[in-house]
Structures are given as C-alpha cells and as structure tokens.
Protein backbone atom coordinates (compact mmCIF):
# COMPACT_ATOMS: atom_id res chain seq x y z
CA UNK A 1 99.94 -6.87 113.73
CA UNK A 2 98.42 -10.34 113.43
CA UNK A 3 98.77 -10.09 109.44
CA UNK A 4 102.54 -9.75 110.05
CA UNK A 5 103.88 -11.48 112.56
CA UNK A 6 101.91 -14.02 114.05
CA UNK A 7 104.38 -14.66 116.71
CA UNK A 8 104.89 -11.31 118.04
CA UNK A 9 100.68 -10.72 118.12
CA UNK A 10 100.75 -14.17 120.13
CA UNK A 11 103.38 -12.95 122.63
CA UNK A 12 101.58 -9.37 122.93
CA UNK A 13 98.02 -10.45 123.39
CA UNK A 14 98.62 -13.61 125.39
CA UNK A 15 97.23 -12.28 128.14
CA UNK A 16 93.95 -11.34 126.77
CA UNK A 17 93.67 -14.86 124.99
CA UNK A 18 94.10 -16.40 128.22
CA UNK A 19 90.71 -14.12 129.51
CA UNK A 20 88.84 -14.80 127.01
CA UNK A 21 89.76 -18.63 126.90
CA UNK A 22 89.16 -19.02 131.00
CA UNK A 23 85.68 -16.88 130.15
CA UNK A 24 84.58 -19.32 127.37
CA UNK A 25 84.74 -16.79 124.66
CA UNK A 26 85.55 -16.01 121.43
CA UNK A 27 86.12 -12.13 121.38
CA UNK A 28 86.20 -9.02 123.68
CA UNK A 29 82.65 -7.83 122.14
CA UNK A 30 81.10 -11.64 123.55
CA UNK A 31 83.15 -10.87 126.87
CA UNK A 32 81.73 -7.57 127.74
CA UNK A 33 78.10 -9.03 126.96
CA UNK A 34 78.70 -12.06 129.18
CA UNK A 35 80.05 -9.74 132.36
CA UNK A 36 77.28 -7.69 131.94
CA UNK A 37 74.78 -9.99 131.94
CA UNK A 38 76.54 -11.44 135.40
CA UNK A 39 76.32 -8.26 136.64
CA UNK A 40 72.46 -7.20 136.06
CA UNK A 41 71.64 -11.17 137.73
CA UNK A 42 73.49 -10.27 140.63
CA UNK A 43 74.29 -6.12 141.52
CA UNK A 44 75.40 -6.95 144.88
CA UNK A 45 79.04 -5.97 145.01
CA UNK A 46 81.32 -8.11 147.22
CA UNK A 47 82.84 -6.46 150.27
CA UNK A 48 86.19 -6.93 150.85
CA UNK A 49 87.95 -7.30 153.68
CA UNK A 50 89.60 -4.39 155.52
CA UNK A 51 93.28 -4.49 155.34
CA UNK A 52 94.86 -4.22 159.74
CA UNK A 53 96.91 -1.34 159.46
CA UNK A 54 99.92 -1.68 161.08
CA UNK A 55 101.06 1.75 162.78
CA UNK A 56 103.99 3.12 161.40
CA UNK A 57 107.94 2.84 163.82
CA UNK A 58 110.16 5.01 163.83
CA UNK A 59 114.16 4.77 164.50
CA UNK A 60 114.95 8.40 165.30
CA UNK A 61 113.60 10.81 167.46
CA UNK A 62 113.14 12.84 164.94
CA UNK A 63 110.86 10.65 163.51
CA UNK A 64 112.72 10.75 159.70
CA UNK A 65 113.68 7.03 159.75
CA UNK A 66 110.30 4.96 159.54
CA UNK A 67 110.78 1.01 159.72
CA UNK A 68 107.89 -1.68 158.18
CA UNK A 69 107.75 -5.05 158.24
CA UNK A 70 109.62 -4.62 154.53
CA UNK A 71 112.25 -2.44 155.13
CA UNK A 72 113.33 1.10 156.43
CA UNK A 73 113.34 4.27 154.67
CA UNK A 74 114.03 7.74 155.40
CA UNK A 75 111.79 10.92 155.48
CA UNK A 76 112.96 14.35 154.24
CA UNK A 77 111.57 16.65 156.74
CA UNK A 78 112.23 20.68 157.04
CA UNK A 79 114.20 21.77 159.14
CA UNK A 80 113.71 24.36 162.30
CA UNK A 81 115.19 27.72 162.26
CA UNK A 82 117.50 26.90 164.86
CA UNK A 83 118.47 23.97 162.97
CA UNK A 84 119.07 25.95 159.61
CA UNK A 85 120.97 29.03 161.39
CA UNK A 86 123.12 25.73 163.40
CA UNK A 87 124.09 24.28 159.82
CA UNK A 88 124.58 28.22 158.54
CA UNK A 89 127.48 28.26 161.75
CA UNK A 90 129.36 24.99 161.23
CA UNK A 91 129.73 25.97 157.38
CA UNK A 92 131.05 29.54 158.51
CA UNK A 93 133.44 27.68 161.26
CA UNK A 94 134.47 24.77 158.56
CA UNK A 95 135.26 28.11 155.66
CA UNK A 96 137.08 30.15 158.41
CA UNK A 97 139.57 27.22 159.43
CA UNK A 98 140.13 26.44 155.78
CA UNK A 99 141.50 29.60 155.00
C-alpha cells in the first residue's frame, strides 16, 4: 500500500504513526520491546477506580420504560397469560364488529 499510494497509507496508518512517534520509535517490532521492558521494571498493574453505579428508574409500573441520566428506552418484556388471552379478546371483539 505504501508503494502505491503514499497518501492513502498516510491517511490509513496515521494513527499508528502517531504511537509510535509519542513512544519515541521507529517501528512496531522497537514498540513491543520498549512496553515490555516497562512492564518487567514495574508488574504492578494500576487499579482503577470503580465506576458509582447509578440504580436503574423506571417510568411504568410495569417496569418496561427505564430512564438514565442519557435518555429513556423501552424494555420488551413477556407478557402474562392473562395479558395474552386479554389481547386474544380485544382482537376477537375488534374482527366481530368489523364484519
């Protein structure tokens, strides 16, 4: 690709160049040496910080509506038997007045 079209290898690698030039390095092979060696000096891995989590609301008593601080969305839940043989009646009420 870099033979070809030096523009298009530029665009597609960029952000690899950009690693290895913030690392100080010429290729991926010096790279992987360089971490390594960082990591056998110092194998202590850095804890991170535990995310709050923030307990879910909900809009609808039947809980299908959930709200966060970035939006709402609904929840497809199943449905009870009473609910399925109630939907089964209002079609057989909404075919018999048609007719």
């Amino acid at each position: 690709m870099t033979k070809e079209n030096a523009e298009k290898a530029k665009v597609h690698f960029s952000k690899w160049n950009a690693c290895l030039k913030k690392a100080g390095v010429e290729d991926v092979k010096t790279l992987y040496t360089k971490i390594h060696a960082a990591i056998k000096a110092n194998p202590v891995k850095v804890a991170k910080k535990d995310k709050k989590d923030t307990p879910q609301t909900y809009e609808n008593e039947k809980r299908t509506v959930i709200v966060t601080k970035k939006g709402k969305y609904t929840r497809d839940r199943k449905l009870t038997l009473a609910e399925r043989k109630e939907n089964i009646q209002k079609k057989i009420e909404i075919f018999r007045d048609e007719e």
